[in-house]
PDB file of N, CA and C in Angstrom:
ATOM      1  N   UNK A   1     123.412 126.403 107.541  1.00  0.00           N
ATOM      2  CA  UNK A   1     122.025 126.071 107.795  1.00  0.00           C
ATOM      3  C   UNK A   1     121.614 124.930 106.866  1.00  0.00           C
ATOM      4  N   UNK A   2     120.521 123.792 107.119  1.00  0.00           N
ATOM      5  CA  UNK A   2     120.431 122.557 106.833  1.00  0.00           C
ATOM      6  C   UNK A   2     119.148 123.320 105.948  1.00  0.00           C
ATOM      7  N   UNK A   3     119.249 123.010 104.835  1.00  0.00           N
ATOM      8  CA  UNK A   3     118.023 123.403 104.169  1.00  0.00           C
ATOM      9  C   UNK A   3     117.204 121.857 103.424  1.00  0.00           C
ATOM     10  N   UNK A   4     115.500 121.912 103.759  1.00  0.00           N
ATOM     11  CA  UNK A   4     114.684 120.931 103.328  1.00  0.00           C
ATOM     12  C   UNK A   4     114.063 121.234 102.251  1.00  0.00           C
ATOM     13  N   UNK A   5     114.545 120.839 101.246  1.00  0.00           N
ATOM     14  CA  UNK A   5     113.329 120.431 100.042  1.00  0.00           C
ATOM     15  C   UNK A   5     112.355 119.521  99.903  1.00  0.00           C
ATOM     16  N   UNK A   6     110.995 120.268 100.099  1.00  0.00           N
ATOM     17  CA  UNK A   6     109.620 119.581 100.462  1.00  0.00           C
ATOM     18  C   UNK A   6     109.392 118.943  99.371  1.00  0.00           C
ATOM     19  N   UNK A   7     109.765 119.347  97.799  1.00  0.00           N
ATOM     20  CA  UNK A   7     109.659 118.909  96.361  1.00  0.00           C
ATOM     21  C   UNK A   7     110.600 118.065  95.986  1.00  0.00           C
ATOM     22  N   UNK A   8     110.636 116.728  96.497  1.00  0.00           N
ATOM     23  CA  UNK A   8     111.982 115.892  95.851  1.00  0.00           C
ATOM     24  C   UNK A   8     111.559 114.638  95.724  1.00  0.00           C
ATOM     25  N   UNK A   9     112.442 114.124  94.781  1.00  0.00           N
ATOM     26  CA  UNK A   9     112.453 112.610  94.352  1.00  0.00           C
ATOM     27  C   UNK A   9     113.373 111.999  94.982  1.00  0.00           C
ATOM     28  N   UNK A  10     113.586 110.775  94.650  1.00  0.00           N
ATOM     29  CA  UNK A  10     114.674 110.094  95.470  1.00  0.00           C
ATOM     30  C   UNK A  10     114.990 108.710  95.145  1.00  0.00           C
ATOM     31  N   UNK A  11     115.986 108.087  94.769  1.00  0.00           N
ATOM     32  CA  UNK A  11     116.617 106.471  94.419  1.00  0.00           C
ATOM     33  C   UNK A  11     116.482 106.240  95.798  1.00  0.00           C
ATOM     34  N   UNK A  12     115.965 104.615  96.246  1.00  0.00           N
ATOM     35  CA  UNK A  12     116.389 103.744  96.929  1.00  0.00           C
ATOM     36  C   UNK A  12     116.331 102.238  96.767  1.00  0.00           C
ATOM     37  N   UNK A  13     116.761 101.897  96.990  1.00  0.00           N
ATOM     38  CA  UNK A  13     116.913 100.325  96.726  1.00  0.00           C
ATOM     39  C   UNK A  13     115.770  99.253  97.364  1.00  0.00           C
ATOM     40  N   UNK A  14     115.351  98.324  96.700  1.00  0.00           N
ATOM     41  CA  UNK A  14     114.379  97.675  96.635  1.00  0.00           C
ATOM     42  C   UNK A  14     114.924  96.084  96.719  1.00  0.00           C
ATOM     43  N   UNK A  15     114.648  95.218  97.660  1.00  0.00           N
ATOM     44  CA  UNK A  15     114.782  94.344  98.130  1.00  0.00           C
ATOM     45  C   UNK A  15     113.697  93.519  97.442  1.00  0.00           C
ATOM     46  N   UNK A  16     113.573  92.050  96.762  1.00  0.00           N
ATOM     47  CA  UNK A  16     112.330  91.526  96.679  1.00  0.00           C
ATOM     48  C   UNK A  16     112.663  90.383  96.280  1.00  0.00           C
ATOM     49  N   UNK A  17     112.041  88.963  97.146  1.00  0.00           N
ATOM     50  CA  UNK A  17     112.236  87.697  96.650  1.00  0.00           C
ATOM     51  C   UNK A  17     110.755  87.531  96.237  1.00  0.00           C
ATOM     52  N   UNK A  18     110.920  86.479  95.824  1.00  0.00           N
ATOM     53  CA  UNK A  18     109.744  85.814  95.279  1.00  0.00           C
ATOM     54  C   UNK A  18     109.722  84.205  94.744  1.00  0.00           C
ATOM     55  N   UNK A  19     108.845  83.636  94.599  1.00  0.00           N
ATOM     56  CA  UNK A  19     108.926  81.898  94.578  1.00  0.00           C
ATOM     57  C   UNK A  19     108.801  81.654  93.058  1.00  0.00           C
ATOM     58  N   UNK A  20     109.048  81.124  92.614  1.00  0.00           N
ATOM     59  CA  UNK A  20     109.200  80.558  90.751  1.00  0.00           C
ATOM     60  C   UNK A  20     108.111  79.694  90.586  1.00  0.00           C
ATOM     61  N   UNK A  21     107.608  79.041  89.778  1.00  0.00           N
ATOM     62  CA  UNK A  21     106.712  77.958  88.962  1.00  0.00           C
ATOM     63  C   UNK A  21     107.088  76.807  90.089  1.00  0.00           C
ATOM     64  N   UNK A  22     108.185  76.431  90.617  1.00  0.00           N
ATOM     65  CA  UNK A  22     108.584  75.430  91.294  1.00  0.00           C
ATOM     66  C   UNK A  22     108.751  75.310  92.594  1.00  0.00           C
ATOM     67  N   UNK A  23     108.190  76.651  92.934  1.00  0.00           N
ATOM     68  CA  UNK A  23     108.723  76.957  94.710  1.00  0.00           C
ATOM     69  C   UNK A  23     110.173  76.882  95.344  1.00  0.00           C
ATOM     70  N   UNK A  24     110.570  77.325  94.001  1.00  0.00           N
ATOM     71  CA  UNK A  24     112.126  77.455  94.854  1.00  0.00           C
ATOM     72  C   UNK A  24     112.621  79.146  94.672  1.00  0.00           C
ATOM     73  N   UNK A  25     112.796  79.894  95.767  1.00  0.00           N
ATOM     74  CA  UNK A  25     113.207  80.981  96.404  1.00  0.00           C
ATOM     75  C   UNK A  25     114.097  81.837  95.261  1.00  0.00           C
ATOM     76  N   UNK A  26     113.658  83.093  94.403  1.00  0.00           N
ATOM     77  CA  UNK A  26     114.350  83.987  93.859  1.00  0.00           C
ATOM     78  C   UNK A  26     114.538  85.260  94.533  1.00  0.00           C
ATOM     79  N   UNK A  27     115.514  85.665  94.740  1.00  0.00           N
ATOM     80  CA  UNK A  27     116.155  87.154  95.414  1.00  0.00           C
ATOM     81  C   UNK A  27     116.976  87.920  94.481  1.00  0.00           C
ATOM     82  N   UNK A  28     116.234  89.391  94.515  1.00  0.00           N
ATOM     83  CA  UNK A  28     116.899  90.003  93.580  1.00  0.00           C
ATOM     84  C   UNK A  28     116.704  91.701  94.067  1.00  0.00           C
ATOM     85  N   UNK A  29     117.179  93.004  93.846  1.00  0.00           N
ATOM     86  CA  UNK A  29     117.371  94.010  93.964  1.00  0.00           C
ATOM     87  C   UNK A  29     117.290  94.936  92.605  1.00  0.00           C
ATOM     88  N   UNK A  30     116.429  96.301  92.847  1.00  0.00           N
ATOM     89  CA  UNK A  30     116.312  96.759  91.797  1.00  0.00           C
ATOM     90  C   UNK A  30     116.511  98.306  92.743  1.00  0.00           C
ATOM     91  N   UNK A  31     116.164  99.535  92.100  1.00  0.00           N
ATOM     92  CA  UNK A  31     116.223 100.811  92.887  1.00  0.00           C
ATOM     93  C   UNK A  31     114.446 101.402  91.831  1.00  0.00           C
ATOM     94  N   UNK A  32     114.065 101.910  92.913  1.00  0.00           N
ATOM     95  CA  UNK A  32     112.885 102.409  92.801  1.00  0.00           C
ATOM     96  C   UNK A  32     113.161 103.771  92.922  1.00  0.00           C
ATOM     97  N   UNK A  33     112.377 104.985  92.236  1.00  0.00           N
ATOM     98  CA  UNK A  33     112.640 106.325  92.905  1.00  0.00           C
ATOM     99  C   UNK A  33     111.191 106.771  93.097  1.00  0.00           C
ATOM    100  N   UNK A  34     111.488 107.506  94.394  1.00  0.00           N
ATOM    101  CA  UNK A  34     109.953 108.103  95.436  1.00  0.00           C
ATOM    102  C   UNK A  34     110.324 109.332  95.070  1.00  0.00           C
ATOM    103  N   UNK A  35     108.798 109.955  95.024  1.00  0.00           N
ATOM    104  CA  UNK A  35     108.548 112.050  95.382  1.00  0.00           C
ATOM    105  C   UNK A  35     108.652 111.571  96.927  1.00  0.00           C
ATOM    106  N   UNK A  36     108.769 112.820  97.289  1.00  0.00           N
ATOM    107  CA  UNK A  36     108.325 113.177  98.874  1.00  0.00           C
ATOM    108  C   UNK A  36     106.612 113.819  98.490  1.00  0.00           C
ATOM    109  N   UNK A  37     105.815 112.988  99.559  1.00  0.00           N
ATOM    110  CA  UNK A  37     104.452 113.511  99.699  1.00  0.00           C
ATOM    111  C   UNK A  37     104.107 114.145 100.827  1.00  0.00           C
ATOM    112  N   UNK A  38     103.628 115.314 101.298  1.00  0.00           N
ATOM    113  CA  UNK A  38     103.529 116.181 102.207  1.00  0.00           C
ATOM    114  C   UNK A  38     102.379 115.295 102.935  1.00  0.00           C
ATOM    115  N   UNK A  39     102.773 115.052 104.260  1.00  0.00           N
ATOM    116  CA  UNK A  39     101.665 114.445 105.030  1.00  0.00           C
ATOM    117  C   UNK A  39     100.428 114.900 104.766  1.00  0.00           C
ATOM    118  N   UNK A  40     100.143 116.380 105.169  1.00  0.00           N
ATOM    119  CA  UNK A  40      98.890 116.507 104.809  1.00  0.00           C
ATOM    120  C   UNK A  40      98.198 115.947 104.026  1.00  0.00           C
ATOM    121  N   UNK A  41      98.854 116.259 102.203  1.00  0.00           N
ATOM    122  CA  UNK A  41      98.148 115.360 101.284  1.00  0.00           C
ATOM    123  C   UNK A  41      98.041 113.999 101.258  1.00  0.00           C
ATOM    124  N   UNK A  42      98.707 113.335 102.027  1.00  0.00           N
ATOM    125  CA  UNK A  42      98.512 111.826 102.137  1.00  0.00           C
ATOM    126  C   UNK A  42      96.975 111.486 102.987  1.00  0.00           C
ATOM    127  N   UNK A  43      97.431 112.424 104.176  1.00  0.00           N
ATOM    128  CA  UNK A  43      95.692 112.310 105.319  1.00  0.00           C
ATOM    129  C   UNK A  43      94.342 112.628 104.634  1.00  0.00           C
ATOM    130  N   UNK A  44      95.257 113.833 103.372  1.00  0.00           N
ATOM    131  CA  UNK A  44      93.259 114.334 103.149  1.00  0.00           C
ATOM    132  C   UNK A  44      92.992 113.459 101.806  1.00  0.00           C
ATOM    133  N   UNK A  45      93.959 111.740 101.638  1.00  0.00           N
ATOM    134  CA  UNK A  45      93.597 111.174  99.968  1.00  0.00           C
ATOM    135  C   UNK A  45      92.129 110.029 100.739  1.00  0.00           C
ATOM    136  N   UNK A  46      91.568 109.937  99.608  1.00  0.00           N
ATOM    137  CA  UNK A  46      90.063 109.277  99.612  1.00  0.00           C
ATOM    138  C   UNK A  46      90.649 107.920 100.463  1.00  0.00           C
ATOM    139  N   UNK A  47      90.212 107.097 101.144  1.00  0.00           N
ATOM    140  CA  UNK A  47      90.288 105.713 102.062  1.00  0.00           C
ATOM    141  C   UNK A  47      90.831 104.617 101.202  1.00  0.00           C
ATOM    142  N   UNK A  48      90.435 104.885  99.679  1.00  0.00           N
ATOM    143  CA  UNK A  48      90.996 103.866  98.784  1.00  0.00           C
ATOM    144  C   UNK A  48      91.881 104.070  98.228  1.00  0.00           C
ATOM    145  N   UNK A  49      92.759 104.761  97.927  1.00  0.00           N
ATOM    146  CA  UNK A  49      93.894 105.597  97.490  1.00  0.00           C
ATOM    147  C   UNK A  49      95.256 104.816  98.011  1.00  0.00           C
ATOM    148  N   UNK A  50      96.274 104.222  96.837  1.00  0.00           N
ATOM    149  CA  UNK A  50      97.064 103.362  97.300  1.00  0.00           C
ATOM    150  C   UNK A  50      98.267 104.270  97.265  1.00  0.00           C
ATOM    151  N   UNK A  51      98.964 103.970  98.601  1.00  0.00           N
ATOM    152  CA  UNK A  51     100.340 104.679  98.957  1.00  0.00           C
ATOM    153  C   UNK A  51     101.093 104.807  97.464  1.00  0.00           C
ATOM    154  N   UNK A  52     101.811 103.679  97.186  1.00  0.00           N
ATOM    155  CA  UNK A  52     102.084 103.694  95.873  1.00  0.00           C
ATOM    156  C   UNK A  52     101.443 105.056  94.406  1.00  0.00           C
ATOM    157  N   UNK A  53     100.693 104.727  94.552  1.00  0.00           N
ATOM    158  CA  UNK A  53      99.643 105.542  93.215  1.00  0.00           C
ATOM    159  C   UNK A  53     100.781 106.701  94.038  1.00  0.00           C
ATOM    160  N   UNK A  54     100.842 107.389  94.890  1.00  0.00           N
ATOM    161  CA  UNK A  54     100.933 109.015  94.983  1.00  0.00           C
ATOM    162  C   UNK A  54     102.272 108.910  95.145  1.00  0.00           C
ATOM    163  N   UNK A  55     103.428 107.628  95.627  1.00  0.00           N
ATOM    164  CA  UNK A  55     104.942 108.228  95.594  1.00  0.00           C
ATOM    165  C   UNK A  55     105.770 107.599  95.107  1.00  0.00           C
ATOM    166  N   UNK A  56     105.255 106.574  93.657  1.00  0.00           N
ATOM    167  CA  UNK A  56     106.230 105.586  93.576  1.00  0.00           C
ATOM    168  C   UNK A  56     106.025 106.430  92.275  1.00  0.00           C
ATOM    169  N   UNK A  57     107.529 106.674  91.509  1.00  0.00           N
ATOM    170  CA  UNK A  57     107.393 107.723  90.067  1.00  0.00           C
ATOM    171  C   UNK A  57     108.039 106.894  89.093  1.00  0.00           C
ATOM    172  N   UNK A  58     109.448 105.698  89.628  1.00  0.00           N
ATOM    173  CA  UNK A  58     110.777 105.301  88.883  1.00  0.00           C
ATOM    174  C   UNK A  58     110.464 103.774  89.220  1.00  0.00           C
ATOM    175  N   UNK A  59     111.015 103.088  88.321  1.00  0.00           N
ATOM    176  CA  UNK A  59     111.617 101.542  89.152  1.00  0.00           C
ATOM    177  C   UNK A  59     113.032 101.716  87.931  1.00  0.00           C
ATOM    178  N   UNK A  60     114.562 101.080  88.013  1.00  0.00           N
ATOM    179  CA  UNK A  60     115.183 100.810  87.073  1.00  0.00           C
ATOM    180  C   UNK A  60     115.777  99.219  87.933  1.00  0.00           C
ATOM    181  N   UNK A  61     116.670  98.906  86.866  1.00  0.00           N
ATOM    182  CA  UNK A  61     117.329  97.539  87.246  1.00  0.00           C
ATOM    183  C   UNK A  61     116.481  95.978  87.443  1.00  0.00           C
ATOM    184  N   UNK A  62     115.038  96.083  86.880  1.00  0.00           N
ATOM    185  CA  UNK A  62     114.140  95.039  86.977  1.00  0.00           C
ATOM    186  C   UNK A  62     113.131  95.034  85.638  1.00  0.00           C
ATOM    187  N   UNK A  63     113.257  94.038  85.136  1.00  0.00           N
ATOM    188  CA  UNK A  63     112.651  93.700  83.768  1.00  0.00           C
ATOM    189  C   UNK A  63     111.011  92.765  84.115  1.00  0.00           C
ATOM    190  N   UNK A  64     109.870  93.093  83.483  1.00  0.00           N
ATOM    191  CA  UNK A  64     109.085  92.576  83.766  1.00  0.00           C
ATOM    192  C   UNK A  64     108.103  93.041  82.543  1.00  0.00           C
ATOM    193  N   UNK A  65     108.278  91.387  81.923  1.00  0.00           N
ATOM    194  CA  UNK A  65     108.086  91.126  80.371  1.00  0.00           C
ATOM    195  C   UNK A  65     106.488  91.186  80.139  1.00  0.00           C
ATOM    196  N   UNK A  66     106.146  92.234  79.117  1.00  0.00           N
ATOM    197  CA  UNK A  66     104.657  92.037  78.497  1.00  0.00           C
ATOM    198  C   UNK A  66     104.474  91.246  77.620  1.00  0.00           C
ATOM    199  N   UNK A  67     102.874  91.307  77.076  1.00  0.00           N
ATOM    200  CA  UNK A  67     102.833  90.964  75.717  1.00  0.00           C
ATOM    201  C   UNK A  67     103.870  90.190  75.059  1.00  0.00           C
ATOM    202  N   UNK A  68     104.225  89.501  74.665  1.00  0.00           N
ATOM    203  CA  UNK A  68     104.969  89.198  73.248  1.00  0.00           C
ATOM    204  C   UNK A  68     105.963  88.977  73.794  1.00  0.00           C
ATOM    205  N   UNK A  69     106.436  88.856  74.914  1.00  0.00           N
ATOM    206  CA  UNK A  69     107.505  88.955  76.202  1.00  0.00           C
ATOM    207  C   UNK A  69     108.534  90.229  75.768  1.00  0.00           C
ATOM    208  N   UNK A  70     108.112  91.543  75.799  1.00  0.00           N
ATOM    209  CA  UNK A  70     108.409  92.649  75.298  1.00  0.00           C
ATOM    210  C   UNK A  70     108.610  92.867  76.548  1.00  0.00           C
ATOM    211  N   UNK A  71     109.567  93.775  77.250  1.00  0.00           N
ATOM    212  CA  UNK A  71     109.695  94.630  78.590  1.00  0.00           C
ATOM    213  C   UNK A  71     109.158  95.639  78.783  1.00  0.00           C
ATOM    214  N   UNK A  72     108.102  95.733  79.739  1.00  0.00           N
ATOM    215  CA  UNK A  72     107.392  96.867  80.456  1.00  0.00           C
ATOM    216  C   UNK A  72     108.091  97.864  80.787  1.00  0.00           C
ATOM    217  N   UNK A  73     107.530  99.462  80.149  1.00  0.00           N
ATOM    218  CA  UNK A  73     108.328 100.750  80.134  1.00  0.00           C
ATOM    219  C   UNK A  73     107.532 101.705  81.276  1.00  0.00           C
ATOM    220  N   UNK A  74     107.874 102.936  81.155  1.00  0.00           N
ATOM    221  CA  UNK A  74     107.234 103.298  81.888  1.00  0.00           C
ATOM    222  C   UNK A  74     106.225 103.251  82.745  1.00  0.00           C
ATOM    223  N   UNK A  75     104.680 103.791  82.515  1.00  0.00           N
ATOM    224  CA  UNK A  75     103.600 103.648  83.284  1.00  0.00           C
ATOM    225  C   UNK A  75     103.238 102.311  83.330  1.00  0.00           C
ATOM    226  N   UNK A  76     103.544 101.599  82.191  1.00  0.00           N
ATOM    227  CA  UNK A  76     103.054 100.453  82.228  1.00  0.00           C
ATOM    228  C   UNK A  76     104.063  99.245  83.158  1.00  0.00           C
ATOM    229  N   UNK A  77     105.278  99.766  83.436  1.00  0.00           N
ATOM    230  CA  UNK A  77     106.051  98.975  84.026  1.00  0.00           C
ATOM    231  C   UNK A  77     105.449  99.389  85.901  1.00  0.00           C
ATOM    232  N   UNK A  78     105.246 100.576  85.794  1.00  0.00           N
ATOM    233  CA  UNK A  78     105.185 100.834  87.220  1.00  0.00           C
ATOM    234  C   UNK A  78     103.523 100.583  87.694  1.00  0.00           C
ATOM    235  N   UNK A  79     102.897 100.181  86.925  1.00  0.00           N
ATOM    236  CA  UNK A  79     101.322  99.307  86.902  1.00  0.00           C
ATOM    237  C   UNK A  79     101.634  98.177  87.565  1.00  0.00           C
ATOM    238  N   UNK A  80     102.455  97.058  86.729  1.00  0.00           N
ATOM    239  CA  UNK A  80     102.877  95.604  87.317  1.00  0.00           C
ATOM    240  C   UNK A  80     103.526  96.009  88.158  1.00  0.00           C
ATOM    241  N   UNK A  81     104.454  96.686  88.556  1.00  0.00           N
ATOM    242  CA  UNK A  81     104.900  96.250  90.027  1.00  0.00           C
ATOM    243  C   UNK A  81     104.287  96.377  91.009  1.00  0.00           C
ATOM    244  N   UNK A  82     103.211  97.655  90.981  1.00  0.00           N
ATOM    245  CA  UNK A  82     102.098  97.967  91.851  1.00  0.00           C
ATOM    246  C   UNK A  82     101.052  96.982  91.795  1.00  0.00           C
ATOM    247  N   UNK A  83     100.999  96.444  90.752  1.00  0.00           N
ATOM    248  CA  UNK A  83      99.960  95.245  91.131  1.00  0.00           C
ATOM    249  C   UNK A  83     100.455  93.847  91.089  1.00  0.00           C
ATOM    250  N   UNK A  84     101.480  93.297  91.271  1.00  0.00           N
ATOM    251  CA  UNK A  84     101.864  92.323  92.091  1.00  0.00           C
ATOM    252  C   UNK A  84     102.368  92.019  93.235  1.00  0.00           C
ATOM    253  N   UNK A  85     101.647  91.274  94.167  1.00  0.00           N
ATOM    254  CA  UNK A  85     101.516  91.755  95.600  1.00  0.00           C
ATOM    255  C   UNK A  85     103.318  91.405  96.109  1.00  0.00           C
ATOM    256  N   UNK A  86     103.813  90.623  95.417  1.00  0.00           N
ATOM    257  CA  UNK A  86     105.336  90.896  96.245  1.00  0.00           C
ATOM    258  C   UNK A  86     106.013  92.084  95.920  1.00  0.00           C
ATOM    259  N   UNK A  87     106.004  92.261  94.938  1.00  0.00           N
ATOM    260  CA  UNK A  87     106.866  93.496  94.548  1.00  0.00           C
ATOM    261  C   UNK A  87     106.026  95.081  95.268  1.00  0.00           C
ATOM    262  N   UNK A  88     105.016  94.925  95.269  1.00  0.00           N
ATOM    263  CA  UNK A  88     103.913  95.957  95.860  1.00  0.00           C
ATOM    264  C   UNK A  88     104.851  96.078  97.611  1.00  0.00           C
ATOM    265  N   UNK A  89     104.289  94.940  98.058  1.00  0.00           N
ATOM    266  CA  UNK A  89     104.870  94.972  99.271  1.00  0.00           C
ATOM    267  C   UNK A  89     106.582  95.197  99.747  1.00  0.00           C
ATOM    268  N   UNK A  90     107.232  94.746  98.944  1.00  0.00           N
ATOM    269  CA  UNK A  90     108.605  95.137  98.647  1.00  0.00           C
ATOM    270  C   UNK A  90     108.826  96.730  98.352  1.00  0.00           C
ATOM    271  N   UNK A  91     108.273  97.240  97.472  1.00  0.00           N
ATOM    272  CA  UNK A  91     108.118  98.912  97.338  1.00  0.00           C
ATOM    273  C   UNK A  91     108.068  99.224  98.521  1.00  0.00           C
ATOM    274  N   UNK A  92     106.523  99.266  99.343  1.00  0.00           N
ATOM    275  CA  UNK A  92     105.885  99.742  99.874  1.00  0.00           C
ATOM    276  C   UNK A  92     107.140  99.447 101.388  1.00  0.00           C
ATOM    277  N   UNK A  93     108.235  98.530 101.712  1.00  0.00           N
ATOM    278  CA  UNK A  93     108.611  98.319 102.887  1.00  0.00           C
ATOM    279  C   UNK A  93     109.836  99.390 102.676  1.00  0.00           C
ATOM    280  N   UNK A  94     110.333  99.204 101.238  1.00  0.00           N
ATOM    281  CA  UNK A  94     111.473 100.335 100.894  1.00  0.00           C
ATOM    282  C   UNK A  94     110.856 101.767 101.195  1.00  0.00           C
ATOM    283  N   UNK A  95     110.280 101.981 101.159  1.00  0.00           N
ATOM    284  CA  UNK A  95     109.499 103.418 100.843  1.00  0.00           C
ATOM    285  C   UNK A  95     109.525 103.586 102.426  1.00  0.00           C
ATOM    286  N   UNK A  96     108.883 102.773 103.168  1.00  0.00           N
ATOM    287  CA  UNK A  96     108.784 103.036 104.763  1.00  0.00           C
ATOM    288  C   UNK A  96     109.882 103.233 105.421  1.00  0.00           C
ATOM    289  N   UNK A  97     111.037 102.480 104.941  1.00  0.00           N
ATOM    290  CA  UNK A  97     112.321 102.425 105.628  1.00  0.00           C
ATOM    291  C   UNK A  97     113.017 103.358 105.168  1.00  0.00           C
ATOM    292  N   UNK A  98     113.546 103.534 104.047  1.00  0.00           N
ATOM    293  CA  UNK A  98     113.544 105.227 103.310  1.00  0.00           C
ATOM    294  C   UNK A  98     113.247 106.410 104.014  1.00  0.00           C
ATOM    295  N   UNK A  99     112.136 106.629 104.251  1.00  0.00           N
ATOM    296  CA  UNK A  99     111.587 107.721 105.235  1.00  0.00           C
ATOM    297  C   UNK A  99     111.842 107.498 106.522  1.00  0.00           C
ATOM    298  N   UNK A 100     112.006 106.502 107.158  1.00  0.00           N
ATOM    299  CA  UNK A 100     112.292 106.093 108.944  1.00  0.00           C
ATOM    300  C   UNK A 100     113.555 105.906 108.880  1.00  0.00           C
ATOM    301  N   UNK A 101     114.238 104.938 108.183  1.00  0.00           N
ATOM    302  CA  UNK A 101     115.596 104.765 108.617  1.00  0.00           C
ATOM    303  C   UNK A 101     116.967 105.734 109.302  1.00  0.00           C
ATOM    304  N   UNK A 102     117.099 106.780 108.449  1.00  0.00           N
ATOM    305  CA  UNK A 102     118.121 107.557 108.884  1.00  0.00           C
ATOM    306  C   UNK A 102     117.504 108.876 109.771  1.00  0.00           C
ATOM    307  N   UNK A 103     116.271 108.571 110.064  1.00  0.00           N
ATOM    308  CA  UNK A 103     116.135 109.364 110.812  1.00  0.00           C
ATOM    309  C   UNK A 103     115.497 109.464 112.349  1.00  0.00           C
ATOM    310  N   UNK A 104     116.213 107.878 112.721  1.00  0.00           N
ATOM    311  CA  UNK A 104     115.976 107.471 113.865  1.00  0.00           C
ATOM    312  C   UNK A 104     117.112 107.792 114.988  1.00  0.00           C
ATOM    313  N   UNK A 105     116.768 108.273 115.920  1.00  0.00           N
ATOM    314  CA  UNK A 105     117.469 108.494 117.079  1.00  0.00           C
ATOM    315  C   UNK A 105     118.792 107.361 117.644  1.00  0.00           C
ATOM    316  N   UNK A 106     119.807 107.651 117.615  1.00  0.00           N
ATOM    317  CA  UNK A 106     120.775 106.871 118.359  1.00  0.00           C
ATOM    318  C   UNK A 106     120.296 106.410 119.478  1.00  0.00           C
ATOM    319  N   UNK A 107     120.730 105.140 120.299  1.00  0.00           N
ATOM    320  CA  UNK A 107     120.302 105.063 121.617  1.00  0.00           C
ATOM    321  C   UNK A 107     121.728 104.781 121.973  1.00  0.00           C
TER     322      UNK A 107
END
């Protein structure tokens, strides 16, 4: 019997380019780790409530320098990625495909 754990985290890989000071094209890969969020609680969060805030817990393999050009740790690392709109959107497409991908129907 296939048993589901409703309580889990999870590594997946994170895709994200982005443009430099010069407009020339950087591509790079990091792994992010998601909870699983029970639909319900996603439907009953307030209208302003960002996907992110409730399932993004991990990022490793991506450096993103504070202050003093010191590297962002924990909460504070997973702040900047949530608030820079490529990497935001990069999460946010991993996270979708994560949950849809392998569990799409053969045709």
């Amino acid at each position: 019997m296939f048993k589901l754990n409703t309580n889990r985290t999870y590594t997946y890989p994170v895709a994200l380019t982005i443009y430099d000071e010069t407009g020339k094209e950087q591509n790079g890969k990091f792994t992010a780790t998601f909870k699983v969020v029970a639909q319900d609680t996603l439907r009953d969060l307030p209208a302003d409530t960002l996907l992110l805030d409730q399932v993004l817990v991990g990022a490793n393999g991506i450096e993103v320098p504070g202050e003093g050009g010191k590297p962002l740790e924990g909460d504070e690392l997973l702040h900047a990625l949530k608030n820079d709109p490529a990497a935001s959107t990069a999460l946010i497409t991993a996270y979708q495909e994560s949950v849809a991908k392998k569990n799409r129907g053969r045709i």
